[in-house]
Protein backbone atom coordinates (compact mmCIF):
# COMPACT_ATOMS: atom_id res chain seq x y z
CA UNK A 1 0.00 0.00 0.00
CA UNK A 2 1.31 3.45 -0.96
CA UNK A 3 1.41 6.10 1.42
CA UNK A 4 -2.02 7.46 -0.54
CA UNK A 5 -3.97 4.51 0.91
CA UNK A 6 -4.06 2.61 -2.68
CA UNK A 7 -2.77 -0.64 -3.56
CA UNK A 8 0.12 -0.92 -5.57
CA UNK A 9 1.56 -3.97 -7.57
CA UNK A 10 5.30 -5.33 -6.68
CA UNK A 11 6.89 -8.16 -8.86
CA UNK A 12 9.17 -9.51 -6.97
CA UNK A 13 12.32 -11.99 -8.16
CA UNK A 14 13.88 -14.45 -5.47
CA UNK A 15 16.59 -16.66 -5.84
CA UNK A 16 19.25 -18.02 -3.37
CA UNK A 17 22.38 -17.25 -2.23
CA UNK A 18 25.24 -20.10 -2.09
CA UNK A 19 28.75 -19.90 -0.76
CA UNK A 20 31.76 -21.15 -2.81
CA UNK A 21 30.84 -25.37 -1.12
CA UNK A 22 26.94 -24.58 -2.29
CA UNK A 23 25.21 -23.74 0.58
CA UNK A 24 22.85 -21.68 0.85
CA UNK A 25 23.70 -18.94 2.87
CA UNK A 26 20.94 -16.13 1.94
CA UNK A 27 18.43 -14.74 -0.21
CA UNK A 28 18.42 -12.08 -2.64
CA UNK A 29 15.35 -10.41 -3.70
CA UNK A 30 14.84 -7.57 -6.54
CA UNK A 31 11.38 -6.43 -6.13
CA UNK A 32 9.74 -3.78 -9.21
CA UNK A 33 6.41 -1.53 -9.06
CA UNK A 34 4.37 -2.46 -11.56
CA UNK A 35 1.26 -0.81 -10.67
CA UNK A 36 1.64 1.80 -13.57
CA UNK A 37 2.75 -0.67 -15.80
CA UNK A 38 -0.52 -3.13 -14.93
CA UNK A 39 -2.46 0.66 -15.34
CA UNK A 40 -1.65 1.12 -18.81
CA UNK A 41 -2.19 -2.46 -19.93
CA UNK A 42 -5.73 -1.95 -18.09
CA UNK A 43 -6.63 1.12 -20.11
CA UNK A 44 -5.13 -0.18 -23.37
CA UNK A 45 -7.78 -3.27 -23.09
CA UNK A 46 -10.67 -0.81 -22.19
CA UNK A 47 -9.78 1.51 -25.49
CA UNK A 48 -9.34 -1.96 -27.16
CA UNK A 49 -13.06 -2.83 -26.31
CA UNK A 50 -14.41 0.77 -26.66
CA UNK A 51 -13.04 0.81 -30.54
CA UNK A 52 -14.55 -2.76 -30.96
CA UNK A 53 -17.84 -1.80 -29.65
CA UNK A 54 -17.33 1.59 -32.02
CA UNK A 55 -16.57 -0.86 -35.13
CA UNK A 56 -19.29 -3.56 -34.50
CA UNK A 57 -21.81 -0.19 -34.15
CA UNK A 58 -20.60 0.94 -37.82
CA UNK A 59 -23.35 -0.34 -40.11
CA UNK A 60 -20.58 -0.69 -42.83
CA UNK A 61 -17.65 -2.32 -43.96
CA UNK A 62 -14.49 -1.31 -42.91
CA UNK A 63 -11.39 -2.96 -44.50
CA UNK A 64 -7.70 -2.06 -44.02
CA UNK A 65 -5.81 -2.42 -47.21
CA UNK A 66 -1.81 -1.49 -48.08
CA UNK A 67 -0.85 0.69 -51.06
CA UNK A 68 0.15 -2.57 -53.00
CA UNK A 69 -3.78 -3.53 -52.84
CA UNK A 70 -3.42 -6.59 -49.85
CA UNK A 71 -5.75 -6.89 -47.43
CA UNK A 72 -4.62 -5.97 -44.41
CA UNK A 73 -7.71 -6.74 -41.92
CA UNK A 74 -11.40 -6.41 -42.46
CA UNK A 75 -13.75 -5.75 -39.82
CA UNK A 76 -17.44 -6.97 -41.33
CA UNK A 77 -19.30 -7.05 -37.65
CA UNK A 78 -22.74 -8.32 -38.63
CA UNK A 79 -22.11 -7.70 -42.53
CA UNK A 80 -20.26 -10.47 -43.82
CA UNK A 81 -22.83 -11.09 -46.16
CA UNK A 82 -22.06 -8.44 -47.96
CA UNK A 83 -18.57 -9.36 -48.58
CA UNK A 84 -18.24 -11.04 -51.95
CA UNK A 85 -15.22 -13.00 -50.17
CA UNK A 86 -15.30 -14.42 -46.70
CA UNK A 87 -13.72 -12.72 -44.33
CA UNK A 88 -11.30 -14.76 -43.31
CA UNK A 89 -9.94 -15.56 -46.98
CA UNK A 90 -9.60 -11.90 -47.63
CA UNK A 91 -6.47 -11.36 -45.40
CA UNK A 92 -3.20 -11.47 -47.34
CA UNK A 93 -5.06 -11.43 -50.75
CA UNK A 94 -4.76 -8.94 -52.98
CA UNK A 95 -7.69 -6.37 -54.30
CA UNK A 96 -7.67 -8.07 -57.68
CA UNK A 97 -7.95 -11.95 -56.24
CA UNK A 98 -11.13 -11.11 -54.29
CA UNK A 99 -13.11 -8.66 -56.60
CA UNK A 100 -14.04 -8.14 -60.01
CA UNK A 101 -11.52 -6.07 -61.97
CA UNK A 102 -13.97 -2.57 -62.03
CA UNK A 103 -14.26 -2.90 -58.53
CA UNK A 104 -10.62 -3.38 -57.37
CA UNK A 105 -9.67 -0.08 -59.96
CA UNK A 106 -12.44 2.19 -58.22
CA UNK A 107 -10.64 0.78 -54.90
CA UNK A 108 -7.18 1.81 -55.92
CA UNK A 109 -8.57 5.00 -57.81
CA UNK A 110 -10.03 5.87 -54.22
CA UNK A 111 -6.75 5.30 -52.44
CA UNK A 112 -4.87 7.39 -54.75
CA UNK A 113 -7.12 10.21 -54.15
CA UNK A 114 -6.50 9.66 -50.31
CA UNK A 115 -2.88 9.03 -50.99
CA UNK A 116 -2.73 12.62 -52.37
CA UNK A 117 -5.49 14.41 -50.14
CA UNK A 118 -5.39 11.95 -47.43
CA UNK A 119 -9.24 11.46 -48.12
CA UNK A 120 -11.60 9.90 -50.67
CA UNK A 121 -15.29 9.94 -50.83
CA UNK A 122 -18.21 9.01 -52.84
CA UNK A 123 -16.57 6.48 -55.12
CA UNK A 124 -19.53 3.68 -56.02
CA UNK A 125 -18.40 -0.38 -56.26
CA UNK A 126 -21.06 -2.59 -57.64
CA UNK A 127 -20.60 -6.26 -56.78
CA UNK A 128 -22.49 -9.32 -57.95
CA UNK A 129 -23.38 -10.70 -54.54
CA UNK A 130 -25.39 -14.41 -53.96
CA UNK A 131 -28.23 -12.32 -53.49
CA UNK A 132 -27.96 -10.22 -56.94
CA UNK A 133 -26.05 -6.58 -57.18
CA UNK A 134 -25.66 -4.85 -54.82
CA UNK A 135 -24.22 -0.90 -54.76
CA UNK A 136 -21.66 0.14 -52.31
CA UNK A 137 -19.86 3.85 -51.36
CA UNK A 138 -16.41 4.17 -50.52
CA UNK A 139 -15.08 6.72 -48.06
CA UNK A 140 -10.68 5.98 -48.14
CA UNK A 141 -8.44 7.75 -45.86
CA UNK A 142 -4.59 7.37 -45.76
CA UNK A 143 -3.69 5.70 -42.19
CA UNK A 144 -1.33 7.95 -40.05
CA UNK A 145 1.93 7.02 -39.47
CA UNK A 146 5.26 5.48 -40.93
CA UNK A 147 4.45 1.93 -42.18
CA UNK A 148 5.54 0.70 -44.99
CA UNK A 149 4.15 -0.26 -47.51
CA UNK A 150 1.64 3.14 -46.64
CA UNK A 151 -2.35 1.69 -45.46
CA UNK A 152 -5.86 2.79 -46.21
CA UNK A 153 -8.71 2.33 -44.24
CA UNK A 154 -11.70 1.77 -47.05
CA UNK A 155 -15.19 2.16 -45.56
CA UNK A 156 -17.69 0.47 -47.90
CA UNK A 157 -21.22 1.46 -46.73
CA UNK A 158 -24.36 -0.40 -49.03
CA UNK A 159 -26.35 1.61 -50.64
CA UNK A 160 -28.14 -0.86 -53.14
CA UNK A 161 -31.55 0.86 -52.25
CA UNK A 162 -30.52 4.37 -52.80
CA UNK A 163 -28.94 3.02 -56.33
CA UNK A 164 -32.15 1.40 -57.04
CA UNK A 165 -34.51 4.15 -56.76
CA UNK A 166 -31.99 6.40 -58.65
CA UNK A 167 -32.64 4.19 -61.47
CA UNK A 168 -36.00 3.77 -61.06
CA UNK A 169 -36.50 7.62 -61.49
């Protein structure tokens, strides 16, 4: 207990002391606070499950992608149907394995843009899905930071029904 009244963590490392014959003639003892250490790992797994929660509420698609068009991640939530590729299989492959070839160019068009102006918006994908064609809006932004190869996060949000009474007009 600190002198505040709250608990504090201690790892603490033991091991024996022996004299030149072996015997053990002591103990020696290193002991570390932690308790800051064990605070930031606690608040890392509560942002962890806040930005879950945050992605699982997006009623979208959200898929990370490199600048040489590989999957990355893809965070579906409740969507995967509307992946044309399951989830799963998408990681390591690259645009052009999982879509048709339109598609995968308006992708990499989009990430250009965002390469450039670090955003992208409005770009339309239309996939041939198991339950017909469906319509889908990209919004691209260039991921901050020094990776390389450079990412994108692609948000692809259906819009099928909006397409549909476009046309219908």
């Amino acid at each position: 207990v600190q002198n505040s009244g709250e608990s504090c963590s201690v790892l603490v490392v033991k091991a024996p002391m022996h004299d030149a014959a072996g015997k053990v003639i002591g103990l020696l003892g290193i002991a570390t606070d932690v308790t800051a250490h064990q605070r930031q790992q606690e608040a890392l797994r509560q942002m962890g499950n806040e930005l879950e929660a945050t992605l699982n509420a997006i009623p979208a698609l959200l898929f990370e992608i490199d600048e040489n068009g590989r999957y990355c991640n893809v965070w579906s939530g409740p969507h995967e149907g509307d992946l044309a590729t399951r989830q799963r299989r998408l990681i390591g492959r690259q645009l052009e394995d999982a879509l048709p070839t339109e598609a995968a160019q308006t992708i990499r068009a989009a990430m250009a843009k965002a390469a450039l102006t670090g955003t992208s918006r409005g770009d339309q994908v239309c996939l041939q899905l198991s339950s017909g064609e469906h319509w889908f809006e990209l919004s691209t932004a260039l991921k901050p930071g020094n990776s390389l190869p450079r990412r994108f996060m692609v948000l692809s949000r259906k819009i099928t029904d909006r397409v549909r009474a476009q046309h219908a007009l």
